[in-house]
PDB file of N, CA and C in Angstrom:
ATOM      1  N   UNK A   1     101.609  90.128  94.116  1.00  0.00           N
ATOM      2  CA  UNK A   1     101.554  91.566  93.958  1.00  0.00           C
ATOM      3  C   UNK A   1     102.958  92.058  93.619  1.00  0.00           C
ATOM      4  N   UNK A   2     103.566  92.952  93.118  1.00  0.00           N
ATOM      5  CA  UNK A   2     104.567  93.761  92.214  1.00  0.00           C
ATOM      6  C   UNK A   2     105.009  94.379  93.405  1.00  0.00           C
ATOM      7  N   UNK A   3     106.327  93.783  93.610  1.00  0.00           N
ATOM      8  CA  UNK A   3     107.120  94.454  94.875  1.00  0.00           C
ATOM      9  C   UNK A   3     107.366  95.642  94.813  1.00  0.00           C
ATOM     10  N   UNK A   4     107.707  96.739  92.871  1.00  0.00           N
ATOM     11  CA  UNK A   4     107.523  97.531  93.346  1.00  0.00           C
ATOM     12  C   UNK A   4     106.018  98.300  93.699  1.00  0.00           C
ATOM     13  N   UNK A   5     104.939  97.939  93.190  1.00  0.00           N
ATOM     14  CA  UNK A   5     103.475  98.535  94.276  1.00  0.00           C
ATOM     15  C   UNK A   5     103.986  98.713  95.943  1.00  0.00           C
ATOM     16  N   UNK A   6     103.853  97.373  96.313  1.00  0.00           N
ATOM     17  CA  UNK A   6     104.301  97.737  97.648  1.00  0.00           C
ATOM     18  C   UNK A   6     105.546  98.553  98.257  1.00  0.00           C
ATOM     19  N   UNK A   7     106.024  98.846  98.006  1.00  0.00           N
ATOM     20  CA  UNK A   7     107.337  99.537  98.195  1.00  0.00           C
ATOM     21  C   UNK A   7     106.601 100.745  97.832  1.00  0.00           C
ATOM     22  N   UNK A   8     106.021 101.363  96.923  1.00  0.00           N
ATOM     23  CA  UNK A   8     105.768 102.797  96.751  1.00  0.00           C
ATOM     24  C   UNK A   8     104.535 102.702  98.069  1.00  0.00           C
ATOM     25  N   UNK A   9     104.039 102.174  97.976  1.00  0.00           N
ATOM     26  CA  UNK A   9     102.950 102.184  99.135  1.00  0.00           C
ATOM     27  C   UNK A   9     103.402 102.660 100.311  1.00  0.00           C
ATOM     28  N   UNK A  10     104.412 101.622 100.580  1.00  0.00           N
ATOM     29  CA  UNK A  10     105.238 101.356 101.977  1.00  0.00           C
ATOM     30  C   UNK A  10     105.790 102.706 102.186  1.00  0.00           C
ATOM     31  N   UNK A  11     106.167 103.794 101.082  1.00  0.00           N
ATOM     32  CA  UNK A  11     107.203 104.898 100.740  1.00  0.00           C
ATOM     33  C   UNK A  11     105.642 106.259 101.951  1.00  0.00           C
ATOM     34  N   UNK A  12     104.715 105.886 101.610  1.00  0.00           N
ATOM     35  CA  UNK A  12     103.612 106.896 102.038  1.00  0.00           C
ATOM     36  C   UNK A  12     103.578 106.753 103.531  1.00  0.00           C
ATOM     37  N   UNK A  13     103.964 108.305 103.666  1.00  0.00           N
ATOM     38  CA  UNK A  13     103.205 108.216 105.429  1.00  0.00           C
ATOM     39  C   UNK A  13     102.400 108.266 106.083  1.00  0.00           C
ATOM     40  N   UNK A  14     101.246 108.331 105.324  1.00  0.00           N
ATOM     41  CA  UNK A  14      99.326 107.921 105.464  1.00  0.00           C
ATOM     42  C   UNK A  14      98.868 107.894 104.184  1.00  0.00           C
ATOM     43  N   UNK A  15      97.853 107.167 104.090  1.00  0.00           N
ATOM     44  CA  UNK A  15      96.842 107.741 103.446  1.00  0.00           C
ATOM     45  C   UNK A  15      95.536 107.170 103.918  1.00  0.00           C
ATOM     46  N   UNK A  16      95.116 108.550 103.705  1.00  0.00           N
ATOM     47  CA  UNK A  16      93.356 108.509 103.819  1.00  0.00           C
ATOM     48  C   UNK A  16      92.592 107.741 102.640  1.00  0.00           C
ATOM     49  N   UNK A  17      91.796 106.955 102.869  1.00  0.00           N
ATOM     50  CA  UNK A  17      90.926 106.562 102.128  1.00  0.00           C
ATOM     51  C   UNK A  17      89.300 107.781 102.185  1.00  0.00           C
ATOM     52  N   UNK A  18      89.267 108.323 101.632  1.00  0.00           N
ATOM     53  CA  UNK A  18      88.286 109.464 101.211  1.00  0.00           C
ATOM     54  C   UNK A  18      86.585 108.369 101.340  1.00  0.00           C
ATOM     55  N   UNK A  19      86.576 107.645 100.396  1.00  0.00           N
ATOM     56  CA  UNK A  19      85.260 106.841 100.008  1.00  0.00           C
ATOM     57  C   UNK A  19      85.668 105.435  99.532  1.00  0.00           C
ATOM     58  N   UNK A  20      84.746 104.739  99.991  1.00  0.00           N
ATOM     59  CA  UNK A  20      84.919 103.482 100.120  1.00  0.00           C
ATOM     60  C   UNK A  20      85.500 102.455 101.028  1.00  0.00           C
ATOM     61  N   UNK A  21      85.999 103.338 102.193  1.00  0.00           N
ATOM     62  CA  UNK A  21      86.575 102.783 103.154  1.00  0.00           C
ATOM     63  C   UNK A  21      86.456 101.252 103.992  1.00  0.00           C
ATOM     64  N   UNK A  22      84.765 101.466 103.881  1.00  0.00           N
ATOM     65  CA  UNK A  22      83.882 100.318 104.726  1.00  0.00           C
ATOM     66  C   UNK A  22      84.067  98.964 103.832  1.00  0.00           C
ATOM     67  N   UNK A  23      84.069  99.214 101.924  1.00  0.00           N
ATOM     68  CA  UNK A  23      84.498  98.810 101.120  1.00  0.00           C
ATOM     69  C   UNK A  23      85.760  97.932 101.117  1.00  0.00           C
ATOM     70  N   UNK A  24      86.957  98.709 101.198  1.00  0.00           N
ATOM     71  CA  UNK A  24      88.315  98.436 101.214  1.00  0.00           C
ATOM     72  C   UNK A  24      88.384  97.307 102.554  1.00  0.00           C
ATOM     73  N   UNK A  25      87.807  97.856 103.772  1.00  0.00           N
ATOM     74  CA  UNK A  25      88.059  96.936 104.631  1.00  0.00           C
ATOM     75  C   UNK A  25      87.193  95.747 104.908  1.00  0.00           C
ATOM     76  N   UNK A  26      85.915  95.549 104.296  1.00  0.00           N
ATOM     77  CA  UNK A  26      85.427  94.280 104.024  1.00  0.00           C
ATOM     78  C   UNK A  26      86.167  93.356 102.692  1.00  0.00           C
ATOM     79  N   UNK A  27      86.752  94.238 101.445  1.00  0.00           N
ATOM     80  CA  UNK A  27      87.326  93.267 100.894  1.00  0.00           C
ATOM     81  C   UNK A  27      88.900  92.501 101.541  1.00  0.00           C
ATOM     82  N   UNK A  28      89.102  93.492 102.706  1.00  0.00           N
ATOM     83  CA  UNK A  28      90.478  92.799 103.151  1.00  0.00           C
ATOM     84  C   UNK A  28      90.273  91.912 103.965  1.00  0.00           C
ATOM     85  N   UNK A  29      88.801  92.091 104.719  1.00  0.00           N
ATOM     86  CA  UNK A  29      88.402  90.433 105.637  1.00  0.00           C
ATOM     87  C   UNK A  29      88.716  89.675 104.677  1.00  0.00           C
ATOM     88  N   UNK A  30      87.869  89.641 104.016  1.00  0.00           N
ATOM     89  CA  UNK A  30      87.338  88.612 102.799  1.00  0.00           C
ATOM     90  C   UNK A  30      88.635  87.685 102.180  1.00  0.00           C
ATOM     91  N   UNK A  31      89.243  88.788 102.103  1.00  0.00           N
ATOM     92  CA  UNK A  31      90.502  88.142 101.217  1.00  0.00           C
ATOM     93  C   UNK A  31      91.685  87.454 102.160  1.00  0.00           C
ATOM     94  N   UNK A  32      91.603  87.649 103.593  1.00  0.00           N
ATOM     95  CA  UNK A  32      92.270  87.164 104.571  1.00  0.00           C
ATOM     96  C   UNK A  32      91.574  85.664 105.024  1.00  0.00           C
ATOM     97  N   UNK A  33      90.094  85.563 104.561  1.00  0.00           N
ATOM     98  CA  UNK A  33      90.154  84.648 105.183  1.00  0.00           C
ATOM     99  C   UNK A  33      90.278  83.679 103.909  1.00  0.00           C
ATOM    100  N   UNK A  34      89.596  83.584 102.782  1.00  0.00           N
ATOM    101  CA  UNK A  34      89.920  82.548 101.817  1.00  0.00           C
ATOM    102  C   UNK A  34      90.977  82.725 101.518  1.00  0.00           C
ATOM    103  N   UNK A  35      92.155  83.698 102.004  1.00  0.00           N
ATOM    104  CA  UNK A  35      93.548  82.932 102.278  1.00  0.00           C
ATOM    105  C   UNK A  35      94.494  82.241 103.265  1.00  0.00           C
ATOM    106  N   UNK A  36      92.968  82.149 104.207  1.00  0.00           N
ATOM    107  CA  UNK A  36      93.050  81.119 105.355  1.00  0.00           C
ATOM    108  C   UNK A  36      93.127  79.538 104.943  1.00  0.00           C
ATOM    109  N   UNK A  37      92.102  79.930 103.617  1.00  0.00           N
ATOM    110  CA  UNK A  37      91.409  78.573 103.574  1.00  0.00           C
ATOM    111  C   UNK A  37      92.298  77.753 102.268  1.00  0.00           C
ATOM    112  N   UNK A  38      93.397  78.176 102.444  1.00  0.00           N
ATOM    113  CA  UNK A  38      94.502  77.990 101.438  1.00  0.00           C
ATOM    114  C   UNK A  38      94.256  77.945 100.004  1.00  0.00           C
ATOM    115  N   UNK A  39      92.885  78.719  99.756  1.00  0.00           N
ATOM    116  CA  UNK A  39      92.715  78.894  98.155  1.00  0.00           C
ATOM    117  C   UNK A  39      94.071  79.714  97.325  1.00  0.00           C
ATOM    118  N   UNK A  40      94.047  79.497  96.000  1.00  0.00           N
ATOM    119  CA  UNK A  40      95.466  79.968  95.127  1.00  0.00           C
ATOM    120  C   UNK A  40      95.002  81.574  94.901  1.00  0.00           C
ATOM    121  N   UNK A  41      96.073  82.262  94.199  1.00  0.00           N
ATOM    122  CA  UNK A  41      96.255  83.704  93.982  1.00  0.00           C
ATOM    123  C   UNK A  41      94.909  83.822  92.861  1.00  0.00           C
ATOM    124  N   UNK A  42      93.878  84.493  92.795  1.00  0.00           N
ATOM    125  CA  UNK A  42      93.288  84.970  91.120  1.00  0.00           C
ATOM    126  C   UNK A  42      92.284  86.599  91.485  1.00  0.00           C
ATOM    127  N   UNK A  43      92.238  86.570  90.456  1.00  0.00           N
ATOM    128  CA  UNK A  43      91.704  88.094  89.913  1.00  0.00           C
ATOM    129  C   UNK A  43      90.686  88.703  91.649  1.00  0.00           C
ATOM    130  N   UNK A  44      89.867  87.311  92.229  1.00  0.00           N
ATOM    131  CA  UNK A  44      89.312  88.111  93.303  1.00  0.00           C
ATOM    132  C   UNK A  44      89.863  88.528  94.833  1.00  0.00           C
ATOM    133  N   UNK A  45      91.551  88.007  94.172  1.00  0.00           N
ATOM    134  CA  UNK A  45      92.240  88.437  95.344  1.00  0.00           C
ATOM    135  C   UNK A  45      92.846  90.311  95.107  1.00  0.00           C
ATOM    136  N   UNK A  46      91.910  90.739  94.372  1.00  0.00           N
ATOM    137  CA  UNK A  46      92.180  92.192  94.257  1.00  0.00           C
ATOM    138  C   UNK A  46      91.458  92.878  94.227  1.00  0.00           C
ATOM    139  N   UNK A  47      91.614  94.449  94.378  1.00  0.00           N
ATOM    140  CA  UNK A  47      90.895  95.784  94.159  1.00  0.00           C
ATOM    141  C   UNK A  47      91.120  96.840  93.938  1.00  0.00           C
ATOM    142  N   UNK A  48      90.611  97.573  92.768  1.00  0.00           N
ATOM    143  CA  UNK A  48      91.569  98.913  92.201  1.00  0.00           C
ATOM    144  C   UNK A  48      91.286  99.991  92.965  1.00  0.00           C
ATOM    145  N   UNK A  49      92.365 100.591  93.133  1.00  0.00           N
ATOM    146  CA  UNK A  49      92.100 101.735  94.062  1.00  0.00           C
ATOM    147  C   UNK A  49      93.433 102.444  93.396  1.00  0.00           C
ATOM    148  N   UNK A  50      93.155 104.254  93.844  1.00  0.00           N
ATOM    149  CA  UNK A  50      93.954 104.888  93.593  1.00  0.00           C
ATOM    150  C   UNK A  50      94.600 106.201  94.412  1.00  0.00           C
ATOM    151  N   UNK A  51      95.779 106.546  94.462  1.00  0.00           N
ATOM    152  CA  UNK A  51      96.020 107.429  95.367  1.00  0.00           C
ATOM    153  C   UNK A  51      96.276 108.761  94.984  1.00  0.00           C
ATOM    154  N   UNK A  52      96.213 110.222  95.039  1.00  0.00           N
ATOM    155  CA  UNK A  52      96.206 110.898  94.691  1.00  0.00           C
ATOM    156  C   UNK A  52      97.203 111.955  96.108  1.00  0.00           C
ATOM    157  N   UNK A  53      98.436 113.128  95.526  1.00  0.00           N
ATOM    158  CA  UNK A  53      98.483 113.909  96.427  1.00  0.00           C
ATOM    159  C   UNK A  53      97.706 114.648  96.848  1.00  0.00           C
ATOM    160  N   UNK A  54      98.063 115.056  98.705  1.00  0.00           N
ATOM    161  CA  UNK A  54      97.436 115.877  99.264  1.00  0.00           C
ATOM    162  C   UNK A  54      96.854 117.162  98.636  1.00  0.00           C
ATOM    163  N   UNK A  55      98.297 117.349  97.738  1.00  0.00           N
ATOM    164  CA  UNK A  55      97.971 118.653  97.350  1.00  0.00           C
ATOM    165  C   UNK A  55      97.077 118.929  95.583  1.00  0.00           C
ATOM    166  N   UNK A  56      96.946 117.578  95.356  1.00  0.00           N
ATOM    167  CA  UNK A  56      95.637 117.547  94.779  1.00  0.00           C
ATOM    168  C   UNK A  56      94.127 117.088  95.031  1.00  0.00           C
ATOM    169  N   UNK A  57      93.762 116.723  96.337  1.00  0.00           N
ATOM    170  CA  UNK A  57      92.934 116.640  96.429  1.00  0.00           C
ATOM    171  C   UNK A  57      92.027 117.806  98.021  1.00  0.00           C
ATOM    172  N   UNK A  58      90.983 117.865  97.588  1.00  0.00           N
ATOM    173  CA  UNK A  58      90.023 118.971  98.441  1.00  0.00           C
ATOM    174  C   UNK A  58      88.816 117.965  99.268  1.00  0.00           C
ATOM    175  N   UNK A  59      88.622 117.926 100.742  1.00  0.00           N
ATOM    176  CA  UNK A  59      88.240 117.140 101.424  1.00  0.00           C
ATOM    177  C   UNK A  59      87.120 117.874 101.946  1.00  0.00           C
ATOM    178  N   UNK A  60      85.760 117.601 101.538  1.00  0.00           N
ATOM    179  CA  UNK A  60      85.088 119.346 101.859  1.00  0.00           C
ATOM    180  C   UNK A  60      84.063 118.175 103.247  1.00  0.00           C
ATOM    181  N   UNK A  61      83.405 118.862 104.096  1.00  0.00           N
ATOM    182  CA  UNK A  61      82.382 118.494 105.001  1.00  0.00           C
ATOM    183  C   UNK A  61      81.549 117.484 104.575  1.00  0.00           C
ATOM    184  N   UNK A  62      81.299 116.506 105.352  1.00  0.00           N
ATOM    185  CA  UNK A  62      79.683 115.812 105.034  1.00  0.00           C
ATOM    186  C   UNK A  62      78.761 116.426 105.021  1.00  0.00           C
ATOM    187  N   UNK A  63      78.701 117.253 105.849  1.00  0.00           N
ATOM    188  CA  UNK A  63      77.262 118.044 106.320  1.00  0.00           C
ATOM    189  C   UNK A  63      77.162 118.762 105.867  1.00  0.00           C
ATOM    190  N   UNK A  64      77.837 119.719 104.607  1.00  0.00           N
ATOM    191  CA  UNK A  64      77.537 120.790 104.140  1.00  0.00           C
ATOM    192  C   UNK A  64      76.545 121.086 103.366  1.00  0.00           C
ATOM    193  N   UNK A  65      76.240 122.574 103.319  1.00  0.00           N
ATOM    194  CA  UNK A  65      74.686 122.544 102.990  1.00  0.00           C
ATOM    195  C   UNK A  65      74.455 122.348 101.722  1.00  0.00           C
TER     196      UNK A  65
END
C-alpha cells in the first residue's frame, strides 16, 4: 500500500463509515487471515472506498419517514 495513502489516513481524526461498514469489516477479517496463511500481496488484498469531508456530507435518520 502507498505510504503516502496511509499517512493521509493516519492525518484523520475519525472517520465514519456511513454504508458498508459490516462490508469493510468482513473484508478486513478476511484479509487478516489469508495473511495469516502467508499468501503474497494481489488485487484481493483490497477495497475501494472513499472519504469525503464532514462538511460535505449530510447524515439523515434511518427511520425517517
Amino acid at each position: 500500500m502507498s505510504a503516502a495513502i496511509v499517512d493521509a489516513f493516519g492525518r484523520l481524526p475519525r472517520l465514519y463509515i456511513a454504508d458498508g461498514h459490516h462490508r469493510a469489516a468482513s473484508a478486513g477479517q478476511r484479509a487478516r487471515r489469508l495473511a495469516n496463511g502467508g499468501g503474497g500481496a494481489n488485487e484481493s488484498d483490497r477495497f475501494l472506498a472513499v472519504a469525503f469531508p464532514d462538511t460535505q456530507v449530510q447524515i439523515l435518520a434511518y427511520n425517517r419517514p
